[in-house]
N, C-alpha and C. Protein backbone atom coordinates (compact mmCIF):
# COMPACT_ATOMS: atom_id res chain seq x y z
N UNK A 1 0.86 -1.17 0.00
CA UNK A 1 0.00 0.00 0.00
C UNK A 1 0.89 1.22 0.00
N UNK A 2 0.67 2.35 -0.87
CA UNK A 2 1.39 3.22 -0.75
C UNK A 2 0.76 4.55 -1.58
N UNK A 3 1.33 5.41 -1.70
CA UNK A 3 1.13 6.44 -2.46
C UNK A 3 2.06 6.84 -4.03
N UNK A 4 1.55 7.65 -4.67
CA UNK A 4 2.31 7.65 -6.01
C UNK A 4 3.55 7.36 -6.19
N UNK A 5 4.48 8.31 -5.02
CA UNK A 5 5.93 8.28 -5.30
C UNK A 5 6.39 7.05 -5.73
N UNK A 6 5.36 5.69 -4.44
CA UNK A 6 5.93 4.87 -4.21
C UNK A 6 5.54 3.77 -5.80
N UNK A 7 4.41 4.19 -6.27
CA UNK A 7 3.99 3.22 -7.34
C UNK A 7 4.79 3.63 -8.34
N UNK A 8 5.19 5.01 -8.35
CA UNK A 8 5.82 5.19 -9.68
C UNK A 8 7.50 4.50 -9.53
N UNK A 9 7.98 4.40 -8.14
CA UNK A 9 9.02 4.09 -8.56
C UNK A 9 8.53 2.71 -8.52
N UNK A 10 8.17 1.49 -7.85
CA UNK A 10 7.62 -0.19 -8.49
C UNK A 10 7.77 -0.05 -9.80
N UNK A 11 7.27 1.04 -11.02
CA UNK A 11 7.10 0.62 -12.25
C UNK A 11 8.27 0.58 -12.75
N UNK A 12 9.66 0.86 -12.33
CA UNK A 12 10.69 0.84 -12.73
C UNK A 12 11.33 -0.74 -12.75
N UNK A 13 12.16 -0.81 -14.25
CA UNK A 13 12.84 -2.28 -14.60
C UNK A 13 13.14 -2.78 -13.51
N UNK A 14 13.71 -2.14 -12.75
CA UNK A 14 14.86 -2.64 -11.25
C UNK A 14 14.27 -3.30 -10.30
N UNK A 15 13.23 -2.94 -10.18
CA UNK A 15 12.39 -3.22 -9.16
C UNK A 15 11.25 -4.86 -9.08
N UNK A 16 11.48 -4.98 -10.26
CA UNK A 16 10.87 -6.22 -11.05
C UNK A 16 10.65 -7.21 -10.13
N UNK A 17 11.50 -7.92 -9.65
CA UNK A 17 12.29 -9.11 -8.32
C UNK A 17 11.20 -8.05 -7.24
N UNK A 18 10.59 -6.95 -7.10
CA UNK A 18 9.71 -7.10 -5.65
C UNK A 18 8.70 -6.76 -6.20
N UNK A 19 8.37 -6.24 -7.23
CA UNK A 19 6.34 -6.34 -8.06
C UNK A 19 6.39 -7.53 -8.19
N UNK A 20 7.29 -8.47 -8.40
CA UNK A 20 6.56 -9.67 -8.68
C UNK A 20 6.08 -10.39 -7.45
N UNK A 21 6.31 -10.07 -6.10
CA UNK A 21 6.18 -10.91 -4.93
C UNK A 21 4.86 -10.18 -4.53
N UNK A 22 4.65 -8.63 -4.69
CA UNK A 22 3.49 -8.16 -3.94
C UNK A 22 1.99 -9.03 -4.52
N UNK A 23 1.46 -9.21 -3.55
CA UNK A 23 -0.14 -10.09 -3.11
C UNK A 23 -1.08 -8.93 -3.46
N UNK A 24 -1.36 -8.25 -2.85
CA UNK A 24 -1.88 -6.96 -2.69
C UNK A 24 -1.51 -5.73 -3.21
N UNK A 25 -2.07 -4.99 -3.87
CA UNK A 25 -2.16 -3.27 -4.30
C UNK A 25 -2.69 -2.15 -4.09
N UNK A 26 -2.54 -1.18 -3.37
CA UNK A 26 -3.70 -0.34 -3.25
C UNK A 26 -2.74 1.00 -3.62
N UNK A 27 -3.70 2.08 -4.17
CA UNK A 27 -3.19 3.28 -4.72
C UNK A 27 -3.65 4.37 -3.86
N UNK A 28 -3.15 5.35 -2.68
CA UNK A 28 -3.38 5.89 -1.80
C UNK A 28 -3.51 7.40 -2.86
N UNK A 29 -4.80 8.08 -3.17
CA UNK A 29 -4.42 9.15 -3.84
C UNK A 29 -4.56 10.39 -2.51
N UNK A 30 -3.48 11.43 -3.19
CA UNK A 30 -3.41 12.27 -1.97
C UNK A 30 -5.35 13.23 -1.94
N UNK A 31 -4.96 14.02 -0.87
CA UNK A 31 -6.18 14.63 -0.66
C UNK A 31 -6.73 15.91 -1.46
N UNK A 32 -7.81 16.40 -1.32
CA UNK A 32 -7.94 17.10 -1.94
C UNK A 32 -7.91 18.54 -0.86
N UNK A 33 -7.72 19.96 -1.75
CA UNK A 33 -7.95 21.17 -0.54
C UNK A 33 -8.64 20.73 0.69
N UNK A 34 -10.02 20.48 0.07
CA UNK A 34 -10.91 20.80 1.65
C UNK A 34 -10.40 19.69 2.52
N UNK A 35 -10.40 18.31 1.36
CA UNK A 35 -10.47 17.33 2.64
C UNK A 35 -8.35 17.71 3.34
N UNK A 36 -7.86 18.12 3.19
CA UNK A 36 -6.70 18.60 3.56
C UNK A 36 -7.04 19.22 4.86
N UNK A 37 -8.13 20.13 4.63
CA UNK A 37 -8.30 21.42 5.92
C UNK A 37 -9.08 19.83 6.64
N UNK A 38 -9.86 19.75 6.42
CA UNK A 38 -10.48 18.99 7.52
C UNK A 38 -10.11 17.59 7.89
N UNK A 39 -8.60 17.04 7.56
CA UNK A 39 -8.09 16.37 7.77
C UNK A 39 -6.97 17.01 9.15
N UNK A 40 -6.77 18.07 9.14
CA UNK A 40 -6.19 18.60 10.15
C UNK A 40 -6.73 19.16 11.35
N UNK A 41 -8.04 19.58 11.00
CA UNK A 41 -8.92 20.27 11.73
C UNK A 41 -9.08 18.75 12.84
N UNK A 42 -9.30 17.74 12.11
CA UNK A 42 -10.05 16.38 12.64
C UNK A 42 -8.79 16.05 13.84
N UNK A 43 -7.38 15.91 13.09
CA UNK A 43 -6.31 15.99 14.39
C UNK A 43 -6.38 16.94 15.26
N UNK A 44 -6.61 18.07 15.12
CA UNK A 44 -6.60 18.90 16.52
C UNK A 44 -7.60 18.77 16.75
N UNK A 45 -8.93 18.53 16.83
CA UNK A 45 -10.26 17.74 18.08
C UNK A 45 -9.65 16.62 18.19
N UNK A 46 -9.00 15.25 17.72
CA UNK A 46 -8.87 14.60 18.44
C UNK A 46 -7.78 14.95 19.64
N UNK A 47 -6.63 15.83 19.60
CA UNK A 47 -5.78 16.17 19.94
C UNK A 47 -6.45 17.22 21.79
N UNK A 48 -7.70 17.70 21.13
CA UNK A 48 -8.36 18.33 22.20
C UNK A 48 -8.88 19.74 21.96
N UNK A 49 -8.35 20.31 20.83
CA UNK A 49 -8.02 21.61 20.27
C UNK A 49 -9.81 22.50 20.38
N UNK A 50 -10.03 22.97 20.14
CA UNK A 50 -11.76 23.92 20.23
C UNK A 50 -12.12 24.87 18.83
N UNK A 51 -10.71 25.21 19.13
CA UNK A 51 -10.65 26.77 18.56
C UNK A 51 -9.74 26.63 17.37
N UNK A 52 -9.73 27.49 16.37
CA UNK A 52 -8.94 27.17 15.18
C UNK A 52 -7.45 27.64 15.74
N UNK A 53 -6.57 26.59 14.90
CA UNK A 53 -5.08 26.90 15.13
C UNK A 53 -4.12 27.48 14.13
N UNK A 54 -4.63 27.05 13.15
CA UNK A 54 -3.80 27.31 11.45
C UNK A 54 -4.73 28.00 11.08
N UNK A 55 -4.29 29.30 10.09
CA UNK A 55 -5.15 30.21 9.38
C UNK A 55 -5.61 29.67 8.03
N UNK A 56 -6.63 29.58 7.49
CA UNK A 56 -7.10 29.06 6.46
C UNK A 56 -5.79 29.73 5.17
N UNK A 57 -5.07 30.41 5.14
CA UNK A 57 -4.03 30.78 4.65
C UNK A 57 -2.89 29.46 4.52
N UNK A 58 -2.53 29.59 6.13
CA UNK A 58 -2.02 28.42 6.26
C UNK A 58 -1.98 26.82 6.08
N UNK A 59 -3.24 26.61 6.42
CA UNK A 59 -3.85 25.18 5.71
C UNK A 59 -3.30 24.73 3.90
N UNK A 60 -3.98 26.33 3.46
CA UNK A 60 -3.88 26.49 1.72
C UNK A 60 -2.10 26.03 1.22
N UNK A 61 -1.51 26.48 2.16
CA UNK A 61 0.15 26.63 2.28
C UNK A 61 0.54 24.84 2.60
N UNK A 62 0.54 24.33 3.56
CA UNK A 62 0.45 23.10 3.43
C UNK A 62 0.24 22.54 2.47
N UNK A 63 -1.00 22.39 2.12
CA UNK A 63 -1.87 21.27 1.08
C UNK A 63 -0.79 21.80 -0.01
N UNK A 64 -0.44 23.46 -0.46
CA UNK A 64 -0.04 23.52 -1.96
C UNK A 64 1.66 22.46 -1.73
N UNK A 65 2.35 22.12 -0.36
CA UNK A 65 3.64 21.65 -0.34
C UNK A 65 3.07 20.65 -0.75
N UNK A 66 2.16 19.75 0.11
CA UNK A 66 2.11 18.17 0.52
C UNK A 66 1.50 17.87 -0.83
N UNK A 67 0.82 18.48 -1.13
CA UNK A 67 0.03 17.61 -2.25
C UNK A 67 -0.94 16.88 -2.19
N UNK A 68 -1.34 17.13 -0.90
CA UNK A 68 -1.99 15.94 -0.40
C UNK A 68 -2.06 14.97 0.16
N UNK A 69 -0.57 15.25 0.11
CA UNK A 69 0.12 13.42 0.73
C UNK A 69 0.43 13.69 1.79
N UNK A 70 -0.46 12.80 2.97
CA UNK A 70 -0.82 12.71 4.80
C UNK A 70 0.85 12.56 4.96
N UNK A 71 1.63 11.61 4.86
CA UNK A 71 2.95 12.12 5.35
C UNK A 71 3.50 13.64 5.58
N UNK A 72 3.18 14.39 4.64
CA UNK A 72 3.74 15.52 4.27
C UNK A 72 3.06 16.38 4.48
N UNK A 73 1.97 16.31 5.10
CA UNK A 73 0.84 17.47 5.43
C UNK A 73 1.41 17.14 7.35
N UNK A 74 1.39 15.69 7.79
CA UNK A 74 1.74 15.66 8.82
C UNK A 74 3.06 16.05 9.32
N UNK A 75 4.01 15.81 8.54
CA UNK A 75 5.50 16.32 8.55
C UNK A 75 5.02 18.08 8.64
N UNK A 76 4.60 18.65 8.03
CA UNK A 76 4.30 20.30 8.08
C UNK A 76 3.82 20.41 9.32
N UNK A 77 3.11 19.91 9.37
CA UNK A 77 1.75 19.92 10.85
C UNK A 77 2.80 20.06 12.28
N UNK A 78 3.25 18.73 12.22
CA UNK A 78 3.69 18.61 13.10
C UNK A 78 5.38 20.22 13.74
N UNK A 79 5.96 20.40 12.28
CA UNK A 79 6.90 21.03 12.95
C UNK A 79 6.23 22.41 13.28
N UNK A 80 5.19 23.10 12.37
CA UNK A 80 4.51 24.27 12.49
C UNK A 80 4.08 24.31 14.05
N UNK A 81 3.30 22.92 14.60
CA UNK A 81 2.93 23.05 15.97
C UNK A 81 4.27 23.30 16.67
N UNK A 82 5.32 22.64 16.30
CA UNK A 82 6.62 23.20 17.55
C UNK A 82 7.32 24.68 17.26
N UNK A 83 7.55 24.67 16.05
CA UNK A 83 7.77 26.56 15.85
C UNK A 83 6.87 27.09 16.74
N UNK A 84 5.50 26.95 16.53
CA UNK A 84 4.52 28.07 16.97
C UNK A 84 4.78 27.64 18.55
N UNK A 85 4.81 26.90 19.20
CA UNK A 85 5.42 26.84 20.69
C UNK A 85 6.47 27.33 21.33
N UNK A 86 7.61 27.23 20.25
CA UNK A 86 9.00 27.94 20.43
C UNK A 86 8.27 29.55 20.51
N UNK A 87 7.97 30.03 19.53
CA UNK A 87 7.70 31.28 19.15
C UNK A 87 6.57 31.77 20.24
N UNK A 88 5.53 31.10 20.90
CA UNK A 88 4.86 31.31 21.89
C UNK A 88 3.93 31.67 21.02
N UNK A 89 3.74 31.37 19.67
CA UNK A 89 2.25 31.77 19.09
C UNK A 89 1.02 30.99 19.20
N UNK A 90 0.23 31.79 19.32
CA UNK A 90 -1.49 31.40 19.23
C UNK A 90 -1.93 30.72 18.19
N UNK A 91 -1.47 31.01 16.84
CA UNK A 91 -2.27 30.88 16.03
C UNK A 91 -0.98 30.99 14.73
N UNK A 92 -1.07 29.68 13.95
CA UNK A 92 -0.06 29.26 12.93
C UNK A 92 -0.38 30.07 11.74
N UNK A 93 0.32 30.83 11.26
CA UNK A 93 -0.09 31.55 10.23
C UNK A 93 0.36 31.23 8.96
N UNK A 94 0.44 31.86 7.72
CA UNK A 94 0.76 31.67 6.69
C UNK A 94 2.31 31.55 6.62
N UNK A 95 2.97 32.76 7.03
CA UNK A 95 4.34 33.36 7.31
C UNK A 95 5.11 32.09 7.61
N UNK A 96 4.49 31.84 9.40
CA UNK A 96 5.35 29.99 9.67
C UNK A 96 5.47 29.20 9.18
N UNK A 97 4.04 29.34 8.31
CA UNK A 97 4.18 27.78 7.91
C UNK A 97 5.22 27.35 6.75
N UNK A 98 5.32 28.76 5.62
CA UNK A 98 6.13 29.18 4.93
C UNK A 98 7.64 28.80 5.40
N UNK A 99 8.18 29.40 6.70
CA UNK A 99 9.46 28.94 7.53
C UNK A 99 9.40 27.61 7.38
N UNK A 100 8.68 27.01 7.97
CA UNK A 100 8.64 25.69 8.09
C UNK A 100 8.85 24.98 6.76
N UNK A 101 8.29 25.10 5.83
CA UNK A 101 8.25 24.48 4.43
C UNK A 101 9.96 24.59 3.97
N UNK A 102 10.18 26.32 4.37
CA UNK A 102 11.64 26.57 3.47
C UNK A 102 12.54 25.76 4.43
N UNK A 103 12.11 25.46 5.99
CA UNK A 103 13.69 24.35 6.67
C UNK A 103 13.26 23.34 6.02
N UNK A 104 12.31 22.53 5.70
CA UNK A 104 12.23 20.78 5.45
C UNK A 104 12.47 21.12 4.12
N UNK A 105 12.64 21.86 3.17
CA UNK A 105 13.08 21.83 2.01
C UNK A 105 14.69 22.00 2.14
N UNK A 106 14.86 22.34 2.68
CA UNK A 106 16.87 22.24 2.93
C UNK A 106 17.03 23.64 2.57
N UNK A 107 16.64 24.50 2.05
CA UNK A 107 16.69 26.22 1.38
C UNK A 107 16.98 26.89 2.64
């Protein structure tokens, strides 16, 4: 089970010796905008959260890195929540999340 990156690289010659062993296939497509926002929204109520944390700016900023893809929306998620703790902020904005994107990009 995996997502694109991972199917596109299986289709490669090299890889031949382990498509031939997989039983099972499934194609994980990433999310779309909304379900993006309310895929995060859904972690902070389970998390305990009430009140909005990320600016609908911010959300937009995510989804345009991740693509959709829950690794990479969670990889954002997660460091934006520790910046904004370091920083003592309320409320994750566009700006951080931006920071955040340009450290996990290596830039």
């Amino acid at each position: 089970m995996g997502q694109t990156l991972l199917r596109d690289r299986f289709r490669l010659s090299c890889y031949d010796h382990i498509t031939q062993r997989l039983m099972v296939r499934y194609h994980m497509r990433g999310l779309t905008a909304p379900e993006t926002r309310e895929y995060i929204t859904h972690h902070l109520k389970v998390a305990g959260r009430t009140s909005p944390l990320f600016t609908p700016e911010a959300i937009e900023e995510i989804f345009q890195y991740a693509r959709g893809i829950r690794s990479r929306i969670n990889q954002v998620r997660a460091n934006s929540l520790l910046a904004a703790f370091i920083e003592q902020k309320e409320l994750i904005d566009q700006k951080l999340v931006l920071r955040v994107i340009q450290d996990l990009s290596g830039n």
